[in-house]
C-alpha atoms as a PDB file:
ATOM      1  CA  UNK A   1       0.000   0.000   0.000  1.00  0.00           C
ATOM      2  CA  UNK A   2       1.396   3.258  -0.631  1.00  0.00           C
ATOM      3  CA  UNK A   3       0.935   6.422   1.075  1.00  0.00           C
ATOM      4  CA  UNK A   4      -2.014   7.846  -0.547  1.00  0.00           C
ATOM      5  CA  UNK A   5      -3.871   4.577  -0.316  1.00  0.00           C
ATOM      6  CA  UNK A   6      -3.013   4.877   3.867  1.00  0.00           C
ATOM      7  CA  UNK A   7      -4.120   8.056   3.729  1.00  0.00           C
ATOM      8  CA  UNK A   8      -7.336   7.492   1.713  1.00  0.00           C
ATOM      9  CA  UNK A   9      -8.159   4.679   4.410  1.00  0.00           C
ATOM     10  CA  UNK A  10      -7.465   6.356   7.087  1.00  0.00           C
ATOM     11  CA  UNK A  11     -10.021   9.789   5.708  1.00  0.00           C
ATOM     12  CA  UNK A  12     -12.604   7.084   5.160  1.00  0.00           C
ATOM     13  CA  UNK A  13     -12.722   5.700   8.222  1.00  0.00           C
ATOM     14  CA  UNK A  14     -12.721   9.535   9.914  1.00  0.00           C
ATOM     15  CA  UNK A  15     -15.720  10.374   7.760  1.00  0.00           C
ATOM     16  CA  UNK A  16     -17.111   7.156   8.810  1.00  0.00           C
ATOM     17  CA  UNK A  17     -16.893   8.061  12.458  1.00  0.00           C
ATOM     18  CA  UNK A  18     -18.008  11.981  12.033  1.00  0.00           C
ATOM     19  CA  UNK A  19     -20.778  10.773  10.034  1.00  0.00           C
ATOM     20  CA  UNK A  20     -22.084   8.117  12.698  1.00  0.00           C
ATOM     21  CA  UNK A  21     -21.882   5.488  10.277  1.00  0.00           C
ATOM     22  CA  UNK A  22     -19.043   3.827  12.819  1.00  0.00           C
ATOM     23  CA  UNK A  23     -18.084   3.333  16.269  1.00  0.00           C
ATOM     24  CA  UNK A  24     -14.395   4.868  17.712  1.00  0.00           C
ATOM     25  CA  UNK A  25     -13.623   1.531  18.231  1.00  0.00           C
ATOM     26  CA  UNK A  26     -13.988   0.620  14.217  1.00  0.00           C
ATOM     27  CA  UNK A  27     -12.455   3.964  13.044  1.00  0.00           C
ATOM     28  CA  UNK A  28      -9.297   3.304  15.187  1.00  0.00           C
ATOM     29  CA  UNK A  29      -9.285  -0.500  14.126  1.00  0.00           C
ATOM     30  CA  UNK A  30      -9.124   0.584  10.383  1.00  0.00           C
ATOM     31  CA  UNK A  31      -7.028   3.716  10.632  1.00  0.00           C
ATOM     32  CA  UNK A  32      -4.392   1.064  12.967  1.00  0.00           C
ATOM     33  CA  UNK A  33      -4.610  -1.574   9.865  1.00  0.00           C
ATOM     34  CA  UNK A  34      -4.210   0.667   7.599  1.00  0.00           C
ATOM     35  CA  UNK A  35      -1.046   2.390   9.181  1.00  0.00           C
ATOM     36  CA  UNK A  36       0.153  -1.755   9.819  1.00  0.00           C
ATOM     37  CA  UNK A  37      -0.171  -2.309   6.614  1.00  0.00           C
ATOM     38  CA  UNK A  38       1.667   0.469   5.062  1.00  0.00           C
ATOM     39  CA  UNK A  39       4.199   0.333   7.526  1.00  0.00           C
ATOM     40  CA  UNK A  40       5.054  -3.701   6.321  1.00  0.00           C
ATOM     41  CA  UNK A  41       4.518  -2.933   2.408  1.00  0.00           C
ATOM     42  CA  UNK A  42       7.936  -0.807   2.200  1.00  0.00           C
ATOM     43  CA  UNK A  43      10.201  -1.546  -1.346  1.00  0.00           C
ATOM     44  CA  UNK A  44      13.272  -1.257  -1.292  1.00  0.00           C
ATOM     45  CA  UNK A  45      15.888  -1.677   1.439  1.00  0.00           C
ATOM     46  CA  UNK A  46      13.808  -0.991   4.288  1.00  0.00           C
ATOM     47  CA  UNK A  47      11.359  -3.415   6.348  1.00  0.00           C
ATOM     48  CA  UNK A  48       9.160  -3.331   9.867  1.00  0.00           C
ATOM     49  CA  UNK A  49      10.232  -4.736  12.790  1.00  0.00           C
ATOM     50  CA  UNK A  50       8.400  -5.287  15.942  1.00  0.00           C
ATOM     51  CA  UNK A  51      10.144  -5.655  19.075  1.00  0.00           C
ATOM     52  CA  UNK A  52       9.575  -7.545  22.584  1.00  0.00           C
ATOM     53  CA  UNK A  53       8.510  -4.010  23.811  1.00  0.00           C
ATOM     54  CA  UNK A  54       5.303  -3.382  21.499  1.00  0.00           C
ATOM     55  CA  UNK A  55       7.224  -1.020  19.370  1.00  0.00           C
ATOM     56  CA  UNK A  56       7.248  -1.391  15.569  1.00  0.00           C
ATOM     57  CA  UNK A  57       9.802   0.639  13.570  1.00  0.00           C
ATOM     58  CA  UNK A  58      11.406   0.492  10.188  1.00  0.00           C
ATOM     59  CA  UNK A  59      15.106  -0.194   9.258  1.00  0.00           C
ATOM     60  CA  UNK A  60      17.596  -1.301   7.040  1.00  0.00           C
ATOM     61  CA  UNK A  61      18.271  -4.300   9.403  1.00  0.00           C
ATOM     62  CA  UNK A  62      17.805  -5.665  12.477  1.00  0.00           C
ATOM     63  CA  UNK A  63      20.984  -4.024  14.421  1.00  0.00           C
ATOM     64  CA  UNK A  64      19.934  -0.824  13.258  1.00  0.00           C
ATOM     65  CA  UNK A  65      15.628  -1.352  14.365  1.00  0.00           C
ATOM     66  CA  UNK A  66      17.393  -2.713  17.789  1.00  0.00           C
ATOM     67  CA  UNK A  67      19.198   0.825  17.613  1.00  0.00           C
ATOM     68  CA  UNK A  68      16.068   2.334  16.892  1.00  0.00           C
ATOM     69  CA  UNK A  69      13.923   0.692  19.623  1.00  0.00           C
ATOM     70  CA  UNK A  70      16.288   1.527  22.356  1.00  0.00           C
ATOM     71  CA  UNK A  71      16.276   5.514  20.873  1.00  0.00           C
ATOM     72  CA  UNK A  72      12.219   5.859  21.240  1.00  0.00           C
ATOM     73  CA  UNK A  73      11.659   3.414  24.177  1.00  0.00           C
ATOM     74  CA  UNK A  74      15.264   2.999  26.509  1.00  0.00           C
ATOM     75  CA  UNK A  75      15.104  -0.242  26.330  1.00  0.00           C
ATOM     76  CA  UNK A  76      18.692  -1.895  27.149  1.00  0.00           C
ATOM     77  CA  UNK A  77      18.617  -4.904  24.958  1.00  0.00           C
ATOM     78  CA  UNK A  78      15.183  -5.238  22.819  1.00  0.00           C
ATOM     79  CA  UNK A  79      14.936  -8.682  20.535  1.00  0.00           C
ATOM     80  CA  UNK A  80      13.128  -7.473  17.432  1.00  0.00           C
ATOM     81  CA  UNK A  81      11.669  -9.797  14.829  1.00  0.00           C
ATOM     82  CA  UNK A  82      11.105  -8.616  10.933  1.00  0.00           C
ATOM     83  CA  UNK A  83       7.343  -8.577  10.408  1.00  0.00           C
ATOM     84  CA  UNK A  84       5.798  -8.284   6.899  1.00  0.00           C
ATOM     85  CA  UNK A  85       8.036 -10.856   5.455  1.00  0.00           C
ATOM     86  CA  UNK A  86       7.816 -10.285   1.505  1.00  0.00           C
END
């Protein structure tokens, strides 16, 4: 999915909820798949990874997403596993 395609899901499910026609519960569910699934469709070098923590984040590999994980969370030593797998 690219990014207009994220961001066309994510408007639809906003008009959705200001319209009535969905709960916050749905609209966050879509607008979070939508987001997951644009975050694990990346060409080229780059893919998600999801650590032990929760955190998801993109990088060229998985010493550099550790690297990344400890940045935004301070976590010492996260284990982070490639999700998305093309």
């Amino acid at each position: 999915m690219d990014r207009i395609a994220a961001l066309r899901q994510i408007e639809s499910a906003l008009s959705a909820f200001e319209a009535g026609e969905a709960d916050l519960e749905t609209c966050e569910r879509r607008i979070r798949a939508a987001v997951r699934t644009f975050a694990t469709e990346f060409d080229g070098e780059r893919s998600a990874y999801r650590a032990d923590t929760g955190t998801v984040v993109v990088a060229a590999s998985e010493r550099e997403a550790r690297e990344r994980v400890r940045e935004l969370t301070d976590a010492d030593a996260p284990t982070v596993e490639r999700i998305g797998e093309r």
